[in-house]
Protein backbone atom coordinates (compact mmCIF):
# COMPACT_ATOMS: atom_id res chain seq x y z
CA UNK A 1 -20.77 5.15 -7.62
CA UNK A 2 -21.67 8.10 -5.33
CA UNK A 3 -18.54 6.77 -3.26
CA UNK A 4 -15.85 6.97 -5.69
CA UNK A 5 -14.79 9.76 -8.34
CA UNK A 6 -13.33 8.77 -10.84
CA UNK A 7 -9.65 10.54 -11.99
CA UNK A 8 -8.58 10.09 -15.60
CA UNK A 9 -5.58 8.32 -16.16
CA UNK A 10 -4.87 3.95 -16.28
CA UNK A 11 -3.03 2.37 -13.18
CA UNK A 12 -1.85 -1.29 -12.37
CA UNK A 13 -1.33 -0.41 -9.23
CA UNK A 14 -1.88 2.61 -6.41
CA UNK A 15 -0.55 3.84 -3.45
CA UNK A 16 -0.98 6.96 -1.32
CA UNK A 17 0.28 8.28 1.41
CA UNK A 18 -1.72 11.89 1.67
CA UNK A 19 -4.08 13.61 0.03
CA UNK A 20 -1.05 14.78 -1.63
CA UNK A 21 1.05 11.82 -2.05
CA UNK A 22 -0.75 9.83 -4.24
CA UNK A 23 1.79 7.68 -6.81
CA UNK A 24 0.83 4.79 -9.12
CA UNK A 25 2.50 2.29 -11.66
CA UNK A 26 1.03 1.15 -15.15
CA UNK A 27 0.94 -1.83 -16.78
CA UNK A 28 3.47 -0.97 -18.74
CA UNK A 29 5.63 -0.34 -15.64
CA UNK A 30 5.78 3.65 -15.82
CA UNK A 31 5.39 5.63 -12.95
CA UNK A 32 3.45 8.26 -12.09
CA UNK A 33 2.87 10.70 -9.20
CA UNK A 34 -0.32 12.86 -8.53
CA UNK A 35 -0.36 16.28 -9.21
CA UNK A 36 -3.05 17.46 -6.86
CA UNK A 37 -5.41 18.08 -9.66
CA UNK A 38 -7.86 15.87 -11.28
CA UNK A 39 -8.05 18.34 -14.39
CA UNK A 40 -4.18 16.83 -15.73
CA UNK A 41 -3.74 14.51 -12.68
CA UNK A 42 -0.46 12.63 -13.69
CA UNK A 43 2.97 13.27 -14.29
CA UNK A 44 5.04 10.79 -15.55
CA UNK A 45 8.42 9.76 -13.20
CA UNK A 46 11.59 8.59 -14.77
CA UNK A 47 11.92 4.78 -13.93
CA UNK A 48 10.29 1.32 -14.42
CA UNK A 49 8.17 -0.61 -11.47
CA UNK A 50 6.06 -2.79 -10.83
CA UNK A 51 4.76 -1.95 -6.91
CA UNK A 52 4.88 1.41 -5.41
CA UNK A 53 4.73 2.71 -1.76
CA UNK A 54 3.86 6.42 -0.97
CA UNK A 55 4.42 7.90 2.58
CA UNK A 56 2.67 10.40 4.06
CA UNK A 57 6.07 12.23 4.41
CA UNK A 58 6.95 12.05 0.81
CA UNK A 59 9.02 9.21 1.38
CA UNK A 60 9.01 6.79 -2.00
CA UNK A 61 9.38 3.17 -2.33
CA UNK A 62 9.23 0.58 -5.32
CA UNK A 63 10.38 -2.82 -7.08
CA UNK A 64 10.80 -3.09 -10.12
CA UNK A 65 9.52 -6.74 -12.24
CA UNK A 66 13.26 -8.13 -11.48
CA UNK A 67 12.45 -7.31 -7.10
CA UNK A 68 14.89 -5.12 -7.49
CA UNK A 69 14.01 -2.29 -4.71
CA UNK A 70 14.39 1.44 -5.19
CA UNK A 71 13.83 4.40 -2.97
CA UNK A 72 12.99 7.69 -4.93
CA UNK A 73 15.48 10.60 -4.25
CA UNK A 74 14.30 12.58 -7.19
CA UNK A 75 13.60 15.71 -4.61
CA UNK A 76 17.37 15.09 -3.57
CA UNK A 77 19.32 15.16 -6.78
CA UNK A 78 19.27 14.07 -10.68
CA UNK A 79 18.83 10.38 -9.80
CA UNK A 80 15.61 9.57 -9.71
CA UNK A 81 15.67 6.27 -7.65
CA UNK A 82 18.63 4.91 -5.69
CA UNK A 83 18.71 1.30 -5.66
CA UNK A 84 18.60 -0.53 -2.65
CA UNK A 85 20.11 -4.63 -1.93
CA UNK A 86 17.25 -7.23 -1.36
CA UNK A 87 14.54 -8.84 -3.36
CA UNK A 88 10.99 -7.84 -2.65
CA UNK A 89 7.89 -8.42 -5.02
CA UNK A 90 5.39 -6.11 -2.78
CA UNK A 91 6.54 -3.27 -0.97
CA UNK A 92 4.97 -0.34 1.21
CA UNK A 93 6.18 2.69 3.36
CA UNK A 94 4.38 4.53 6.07
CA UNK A 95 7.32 6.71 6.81
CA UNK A 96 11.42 7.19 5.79
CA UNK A 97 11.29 5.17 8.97
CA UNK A 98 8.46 2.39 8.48
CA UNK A 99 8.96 0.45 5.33
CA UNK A 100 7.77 -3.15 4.97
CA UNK A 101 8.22 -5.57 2.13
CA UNK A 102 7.41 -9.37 1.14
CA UNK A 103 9.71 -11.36 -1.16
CA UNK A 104 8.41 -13.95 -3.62
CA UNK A 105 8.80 -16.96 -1.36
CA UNK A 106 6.42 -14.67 1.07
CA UNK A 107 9.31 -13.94 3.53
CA UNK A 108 8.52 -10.50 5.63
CA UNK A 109 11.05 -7.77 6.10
CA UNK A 110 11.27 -4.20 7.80
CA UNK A 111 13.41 -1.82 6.81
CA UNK A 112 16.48 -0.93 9.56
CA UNK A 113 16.90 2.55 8.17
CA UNK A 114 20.29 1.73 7.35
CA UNK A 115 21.35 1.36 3.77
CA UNK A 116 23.97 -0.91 4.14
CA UNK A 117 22.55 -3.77 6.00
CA UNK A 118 18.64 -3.00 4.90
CA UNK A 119 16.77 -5.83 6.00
CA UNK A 120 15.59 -7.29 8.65
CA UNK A 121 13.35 -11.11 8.19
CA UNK A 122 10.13 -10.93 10.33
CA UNK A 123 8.52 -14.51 11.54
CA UNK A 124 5.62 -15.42 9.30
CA UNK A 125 4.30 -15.26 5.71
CA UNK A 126 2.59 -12.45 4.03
CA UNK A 127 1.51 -11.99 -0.11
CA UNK A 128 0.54 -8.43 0.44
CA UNK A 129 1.76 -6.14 2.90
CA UNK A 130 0.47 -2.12 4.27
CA UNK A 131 2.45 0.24 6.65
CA UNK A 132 1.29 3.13 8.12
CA UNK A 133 3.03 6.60 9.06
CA UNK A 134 2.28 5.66 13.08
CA UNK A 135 3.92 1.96 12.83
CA UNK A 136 0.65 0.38 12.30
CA UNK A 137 1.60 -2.90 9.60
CA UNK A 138 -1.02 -5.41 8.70
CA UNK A 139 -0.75 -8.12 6.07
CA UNK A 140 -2.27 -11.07 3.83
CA UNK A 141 -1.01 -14.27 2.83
CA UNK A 142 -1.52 -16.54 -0.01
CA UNK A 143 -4.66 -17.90 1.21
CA UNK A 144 -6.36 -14.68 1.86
CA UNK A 145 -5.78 -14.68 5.68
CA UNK A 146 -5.75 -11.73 7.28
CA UNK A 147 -3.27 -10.31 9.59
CA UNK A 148 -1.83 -7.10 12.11
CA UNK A 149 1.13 -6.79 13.10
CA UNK A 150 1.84 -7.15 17.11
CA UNK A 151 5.68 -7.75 17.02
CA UNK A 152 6.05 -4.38 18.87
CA UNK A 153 4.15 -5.53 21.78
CA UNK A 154 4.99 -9.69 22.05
CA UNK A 155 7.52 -10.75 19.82
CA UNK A 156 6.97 -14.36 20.56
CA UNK A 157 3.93 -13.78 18.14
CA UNK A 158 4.69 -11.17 15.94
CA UNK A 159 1.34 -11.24 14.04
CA UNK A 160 -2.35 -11.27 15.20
CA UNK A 161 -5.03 -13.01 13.28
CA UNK A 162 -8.01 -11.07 12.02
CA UNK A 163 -11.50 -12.59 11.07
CA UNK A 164 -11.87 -12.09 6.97
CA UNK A 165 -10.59 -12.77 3.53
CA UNK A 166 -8.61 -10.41 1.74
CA UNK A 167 -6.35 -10.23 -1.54
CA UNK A 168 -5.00 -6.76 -1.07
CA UNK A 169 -4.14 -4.57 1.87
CA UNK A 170 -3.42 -1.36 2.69
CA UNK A 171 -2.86 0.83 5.64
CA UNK A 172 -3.12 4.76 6.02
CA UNK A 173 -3.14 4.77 10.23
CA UNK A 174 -4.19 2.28 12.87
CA UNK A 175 -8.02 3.41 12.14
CA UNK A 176 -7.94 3.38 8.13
CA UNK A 177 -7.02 0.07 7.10
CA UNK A 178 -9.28 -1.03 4.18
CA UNK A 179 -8.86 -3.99 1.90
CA UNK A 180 -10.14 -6.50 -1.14
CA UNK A 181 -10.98 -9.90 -1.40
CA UNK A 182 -10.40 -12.16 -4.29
CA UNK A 183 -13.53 -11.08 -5.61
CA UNK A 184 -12.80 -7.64 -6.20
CA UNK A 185 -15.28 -6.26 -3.40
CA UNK A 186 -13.89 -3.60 -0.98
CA UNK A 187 -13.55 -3.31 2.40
CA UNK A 188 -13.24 -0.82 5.48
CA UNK A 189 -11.74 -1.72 8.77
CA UNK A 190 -14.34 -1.01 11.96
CA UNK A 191 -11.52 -0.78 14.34
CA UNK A 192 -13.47 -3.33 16.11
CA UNK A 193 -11.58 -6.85 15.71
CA UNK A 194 -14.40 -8.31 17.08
CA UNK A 195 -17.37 -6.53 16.11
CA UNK A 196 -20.14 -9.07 15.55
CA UNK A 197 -17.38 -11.46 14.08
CA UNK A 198 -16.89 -9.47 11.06
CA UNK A 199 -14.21 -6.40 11.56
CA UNK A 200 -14.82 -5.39 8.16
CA UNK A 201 -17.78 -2.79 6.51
CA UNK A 202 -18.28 -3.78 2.45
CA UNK A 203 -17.92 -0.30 0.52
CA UNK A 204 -19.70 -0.34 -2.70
CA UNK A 205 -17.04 -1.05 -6.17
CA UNK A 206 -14.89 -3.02 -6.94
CA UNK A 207 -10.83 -3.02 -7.21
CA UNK A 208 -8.09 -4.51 -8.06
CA UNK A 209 -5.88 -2.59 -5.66
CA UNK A 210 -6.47 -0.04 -3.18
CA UNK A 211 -4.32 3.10 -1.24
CA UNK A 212 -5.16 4.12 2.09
CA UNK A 213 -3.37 7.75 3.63
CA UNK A 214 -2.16 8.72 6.67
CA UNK A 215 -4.84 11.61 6.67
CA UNK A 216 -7.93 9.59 5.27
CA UNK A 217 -7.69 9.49 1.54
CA UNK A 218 -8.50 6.18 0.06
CA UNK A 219 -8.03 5.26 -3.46
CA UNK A 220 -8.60 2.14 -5.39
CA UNK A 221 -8.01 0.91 -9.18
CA UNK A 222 -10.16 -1.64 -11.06
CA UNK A 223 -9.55 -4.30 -13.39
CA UNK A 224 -9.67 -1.96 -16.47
CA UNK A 225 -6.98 -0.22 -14.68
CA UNK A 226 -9.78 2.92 -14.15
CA UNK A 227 -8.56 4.99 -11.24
CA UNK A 228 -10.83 6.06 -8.11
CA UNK A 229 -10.73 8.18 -5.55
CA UNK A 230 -12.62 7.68 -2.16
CA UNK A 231 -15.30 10.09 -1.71
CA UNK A 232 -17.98 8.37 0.74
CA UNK A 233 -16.86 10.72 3.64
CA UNK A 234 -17.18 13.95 2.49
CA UNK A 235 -21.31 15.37 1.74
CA UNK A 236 -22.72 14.50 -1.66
């Protein structure tokens, strides 16, 4: 797969907010955060999740098998993750500012960047959610549909449908946005929602989860739990 290199290691799940923010969870629920070099690319975090969201500003989110939520102050103090009220199954940040979860009924909520009063319920119903560092938010429910949030710009309808199916999501900035279906294939955004009917370019391999940055990166995990990062732009 000239698009992909592969990076040693075994994920259940990816996120990444940077080239340099890259932080995954096993199956076994340990974490692990890149360490900018493929040679001995993982170190192993204190803590047990089962999601992860990476932000572009270092920011941390996860939840944990229970949907109990954490946000990672290990560059803070000695505690690793603080926990935070709520119950979210999928979560993702873009920013300290721009974090998005859905709960296990599929109930959306944003963040209010207050602690004591977290959450805030969005209209609609997502299974998989992706925030980006510039406020860009786009989603998937249980039957695959695919949508981006417009609640910033008419909040009478919050969410604007996009032609496709996809399982998984993920969002890196308003023009990297790439996704899977429930077949495993992989797929880039045009930034076109109407492009010949189909907004979405197939990228060869196939994933169980992907990771889009802020700056670019892309990177996606397989079935095996075999780890890939995106390497289609740069010259062969």
């Amino acid at each position: 797969m000239a698009d992909w290199v592969k990076v040693a290691g075994s994920l259940s799940a990816i996120s990444a907010g940077s080239r340099t923010t890259v932080w995954g969870v096993n199956s076994a629920s340990a974490i692990y955060r890149y360490t900018n070099y493929d040679g001995s690319p993982w170190i192993n975090i204190p803590g047990a999740l089962s999601d992860i969201g990476a932000a572009s500003d270092g920011t941390v989110w996860g939840v944990n098998s229970g949907n109990q939520i954490y946000r990672y102050t290990g560059d803070q103090s000695t505690t690793n993750w603080l926990g935070i009220s709520g119950s979210l199954v999928r979560i993702d940040a873009g920013s300290r500012t721009n974090v998005w979860g859905v709960d296990s009924a599929g109930g959306i909520y944003r963040y209010t960047n207050h602690d004591a009063n977290p959450w805030l319920k969005i209209p609609g119903s997502l299974s998989d959610i992706g925030a980006a560092a510039d406020g860009t938010v786009w989603g998937v429910n249980s039957a695959n549909r695919v949508y981006r949030y417009t609640g910033d710009q008419d909040p009478s309808d919050p969410w604007a449908d996009v032609n496709g199916s996809l399982k998984r999501i993920a969002v890196g900035s308003r023009t990297n946005v790439w996704g899977v279906d429930p077949a495993g294939s992989i797929y880039r955004y045009t930034n076109n929602d109407a492009s010949g009917g189909n907004p979405w370019i197939k990228i060869p391999g196939t994933a169980t989860d992907i990771a889009a940055g802020a700056d670019g990166t892309v990177w996606h995990i397989n079935t095996s739990g075999d780890i890939y990062r995106y390497t289609g732009d740069q010259p062969s």
